[in-house]
C-alpha atoms as a PDB file:
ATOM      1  CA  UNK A   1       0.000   0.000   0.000  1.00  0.00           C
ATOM      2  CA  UNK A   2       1.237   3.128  -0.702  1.00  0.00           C
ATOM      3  CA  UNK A   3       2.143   5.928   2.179  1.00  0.00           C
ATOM      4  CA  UNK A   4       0.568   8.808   0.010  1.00  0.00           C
ATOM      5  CA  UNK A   5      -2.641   6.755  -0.115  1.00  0.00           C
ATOM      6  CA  UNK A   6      -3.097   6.554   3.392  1.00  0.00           C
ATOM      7  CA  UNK A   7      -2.094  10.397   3.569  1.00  0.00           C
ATOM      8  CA  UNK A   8      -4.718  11.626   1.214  1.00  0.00           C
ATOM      9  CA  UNK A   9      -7.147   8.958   2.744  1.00  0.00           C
ATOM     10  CA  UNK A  10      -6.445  10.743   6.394  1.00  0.00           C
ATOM     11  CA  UNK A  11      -6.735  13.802   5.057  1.00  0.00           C
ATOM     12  CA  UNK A  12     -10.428  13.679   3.516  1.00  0.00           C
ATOM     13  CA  UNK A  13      -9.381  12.463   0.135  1.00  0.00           C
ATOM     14  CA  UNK A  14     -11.525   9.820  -1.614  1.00  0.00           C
ATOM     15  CA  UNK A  15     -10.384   7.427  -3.606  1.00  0.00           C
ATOM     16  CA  UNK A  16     -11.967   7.144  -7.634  1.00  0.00           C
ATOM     17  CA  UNK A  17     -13.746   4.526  -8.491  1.00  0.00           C
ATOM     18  CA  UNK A  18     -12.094   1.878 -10.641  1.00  0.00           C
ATOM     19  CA  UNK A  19      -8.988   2.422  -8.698  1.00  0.00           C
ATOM     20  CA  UNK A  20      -8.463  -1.062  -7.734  1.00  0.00           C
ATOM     21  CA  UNK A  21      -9.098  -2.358 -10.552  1.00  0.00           C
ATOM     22  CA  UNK A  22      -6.102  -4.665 -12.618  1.00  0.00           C
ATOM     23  CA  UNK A  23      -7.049  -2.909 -16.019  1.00  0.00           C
ATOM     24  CA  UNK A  24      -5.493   0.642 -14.879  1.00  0.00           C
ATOM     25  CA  UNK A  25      -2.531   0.541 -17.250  1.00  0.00           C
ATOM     26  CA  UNK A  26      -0.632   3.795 -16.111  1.00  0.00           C
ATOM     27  CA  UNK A  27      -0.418   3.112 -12.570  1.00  0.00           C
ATOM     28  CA  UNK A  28      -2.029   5.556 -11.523  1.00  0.00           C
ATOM     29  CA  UNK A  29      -4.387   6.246  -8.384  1.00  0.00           C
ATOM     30  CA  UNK A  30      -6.573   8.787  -8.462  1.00  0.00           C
ATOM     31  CA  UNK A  31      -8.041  10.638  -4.930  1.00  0.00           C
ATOM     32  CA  UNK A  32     -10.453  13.240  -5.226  1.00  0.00           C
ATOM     33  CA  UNK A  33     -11.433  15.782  -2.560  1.00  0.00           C
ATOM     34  CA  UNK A  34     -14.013  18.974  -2.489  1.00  0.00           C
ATOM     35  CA  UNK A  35     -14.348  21.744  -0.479  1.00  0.00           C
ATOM     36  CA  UNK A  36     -17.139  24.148  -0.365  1.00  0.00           C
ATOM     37  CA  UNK A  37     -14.782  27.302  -0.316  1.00  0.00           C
ATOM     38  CA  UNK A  38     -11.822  25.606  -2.810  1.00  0.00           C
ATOM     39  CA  UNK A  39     -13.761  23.450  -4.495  1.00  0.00           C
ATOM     40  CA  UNK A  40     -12.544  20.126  -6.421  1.00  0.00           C
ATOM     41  CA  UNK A  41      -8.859  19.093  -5.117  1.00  0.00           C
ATOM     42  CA  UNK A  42      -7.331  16.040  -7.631  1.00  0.00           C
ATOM     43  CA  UNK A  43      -4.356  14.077  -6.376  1.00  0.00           C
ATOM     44  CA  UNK A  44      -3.219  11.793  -8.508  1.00  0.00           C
ATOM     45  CA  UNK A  45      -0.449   8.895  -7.235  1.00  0.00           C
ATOM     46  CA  UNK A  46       2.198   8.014  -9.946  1.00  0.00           C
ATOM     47  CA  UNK A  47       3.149   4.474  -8.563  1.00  0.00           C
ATOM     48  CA  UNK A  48       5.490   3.594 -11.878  1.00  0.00           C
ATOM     49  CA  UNK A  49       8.494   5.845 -12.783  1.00  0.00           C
ATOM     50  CA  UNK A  50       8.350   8.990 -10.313  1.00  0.00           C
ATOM     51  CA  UNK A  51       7.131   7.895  -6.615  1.00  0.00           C
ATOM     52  CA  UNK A  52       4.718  10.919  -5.410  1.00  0.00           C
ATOM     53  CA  UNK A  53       2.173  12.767  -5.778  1.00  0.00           C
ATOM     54  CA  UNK A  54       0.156  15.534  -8.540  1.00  0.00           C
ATOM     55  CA  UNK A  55      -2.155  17.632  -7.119  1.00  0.00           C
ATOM     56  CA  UNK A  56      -4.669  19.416  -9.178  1.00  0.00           C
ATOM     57  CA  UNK A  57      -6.163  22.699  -7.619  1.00  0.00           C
ATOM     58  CA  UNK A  58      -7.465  25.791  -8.846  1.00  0.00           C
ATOM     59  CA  UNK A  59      -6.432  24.566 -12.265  1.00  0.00           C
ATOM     60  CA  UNK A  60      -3.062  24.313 -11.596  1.00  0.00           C
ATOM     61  CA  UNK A  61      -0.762  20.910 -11.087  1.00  0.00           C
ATOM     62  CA  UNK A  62       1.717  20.537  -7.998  1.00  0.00           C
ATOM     63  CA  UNK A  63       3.993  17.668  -8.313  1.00  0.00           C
ATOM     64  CA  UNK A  64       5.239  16.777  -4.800  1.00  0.00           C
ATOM     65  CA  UNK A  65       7.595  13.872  -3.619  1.00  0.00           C
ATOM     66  CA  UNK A  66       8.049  15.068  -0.045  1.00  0.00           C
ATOM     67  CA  UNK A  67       5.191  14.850   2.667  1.00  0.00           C
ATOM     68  CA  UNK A  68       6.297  18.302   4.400  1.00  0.00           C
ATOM     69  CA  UNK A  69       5.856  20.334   1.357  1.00  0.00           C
ATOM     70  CA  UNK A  70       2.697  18.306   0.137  1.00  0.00           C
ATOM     71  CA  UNK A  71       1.255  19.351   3.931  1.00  0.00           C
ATOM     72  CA  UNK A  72       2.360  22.510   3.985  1.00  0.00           C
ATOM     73  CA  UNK A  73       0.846  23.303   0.197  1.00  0.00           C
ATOM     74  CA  UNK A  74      -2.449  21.750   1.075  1.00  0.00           C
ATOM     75  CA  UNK A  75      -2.552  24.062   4.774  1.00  0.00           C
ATOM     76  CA  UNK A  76      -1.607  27.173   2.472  1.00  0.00           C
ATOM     77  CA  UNK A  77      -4.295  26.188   0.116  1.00  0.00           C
ATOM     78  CA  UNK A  78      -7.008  26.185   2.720  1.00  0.00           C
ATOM     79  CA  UNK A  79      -5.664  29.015   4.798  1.00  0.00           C
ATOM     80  CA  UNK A  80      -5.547  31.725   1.437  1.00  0.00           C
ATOM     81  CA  UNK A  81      -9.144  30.482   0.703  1.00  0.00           C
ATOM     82  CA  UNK A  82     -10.318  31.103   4.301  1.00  0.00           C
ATOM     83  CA  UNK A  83      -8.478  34.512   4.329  1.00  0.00           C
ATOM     84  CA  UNK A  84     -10.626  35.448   0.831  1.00  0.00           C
ATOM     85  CA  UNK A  85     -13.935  33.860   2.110  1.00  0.00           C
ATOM     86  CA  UNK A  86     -13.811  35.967   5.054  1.00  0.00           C
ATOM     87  CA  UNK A  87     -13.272  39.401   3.230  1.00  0.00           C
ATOM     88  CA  UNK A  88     -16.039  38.225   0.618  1.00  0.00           C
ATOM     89  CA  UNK A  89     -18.326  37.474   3.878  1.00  0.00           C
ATOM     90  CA  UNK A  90     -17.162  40.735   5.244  1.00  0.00           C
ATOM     91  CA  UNK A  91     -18.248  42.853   2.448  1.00  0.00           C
ATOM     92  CA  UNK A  92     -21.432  40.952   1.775  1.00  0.00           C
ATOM     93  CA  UNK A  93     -22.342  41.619   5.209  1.00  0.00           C
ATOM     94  CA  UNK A  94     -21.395  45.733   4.867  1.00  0.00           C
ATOM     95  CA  UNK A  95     -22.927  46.049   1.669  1.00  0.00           C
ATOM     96  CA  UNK A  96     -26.630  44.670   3.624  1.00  0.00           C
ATOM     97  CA  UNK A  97     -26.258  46.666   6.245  1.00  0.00           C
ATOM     98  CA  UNK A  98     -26.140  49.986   4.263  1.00  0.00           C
ATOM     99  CA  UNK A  99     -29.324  49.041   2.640  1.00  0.00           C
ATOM    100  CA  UNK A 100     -31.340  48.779   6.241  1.00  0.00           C
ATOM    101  CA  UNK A 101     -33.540  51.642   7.195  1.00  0.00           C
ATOM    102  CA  UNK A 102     -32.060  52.403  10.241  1.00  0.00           C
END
């Protein structure tokens, strides 16, 4: 079993369908994970020629073969969506409480 399976798998990840089956040629393993606020997070585990991990966020791919920098990405990812949530929030809220009749 591989260590960035059980990683992504502690970490909220779910693992695609037809993963286990014998037919996946590439060797590939593909974990899926959405967030309200980030949305769809893709990891995808290369078990063949390069041992790690592609992560697909935002539209952009991360390739990561160390654990520290594949936790630190994923706290950074969910930290600068929290920070722009709460300014969205913040403004939303403003903007209807100018419109009250006070």
């Amino acid at each position: 079993m591989s260590m960035y399976r059980s990683y992504l798998l502690k970490n909220a990840f779910w693992a695609k369908k037809g993963n286990e089956r014998d037919g996946n040629l590439k060797g590939e393993k593909v974990f899926i994970k959405h967030d309200s606020e980030i949305g769809g997070i893709y990891a995808i585990v290369d078990n063949n020629d390069k041992k790690g991990v592609k992560i697909i966020a935002n539209g952009e791919e991360h390739w990561f073969n160390n654990f520290d920098k594949l936790d630190m990405f994923l706290s950074r990812l969910k930290q600068n969506e929290d920070d722009f949530m709460k300014i969205l929030r913040r403004k939303n809220i403003s903007q209807r409480l100018r419109t009250l009749e006070i």
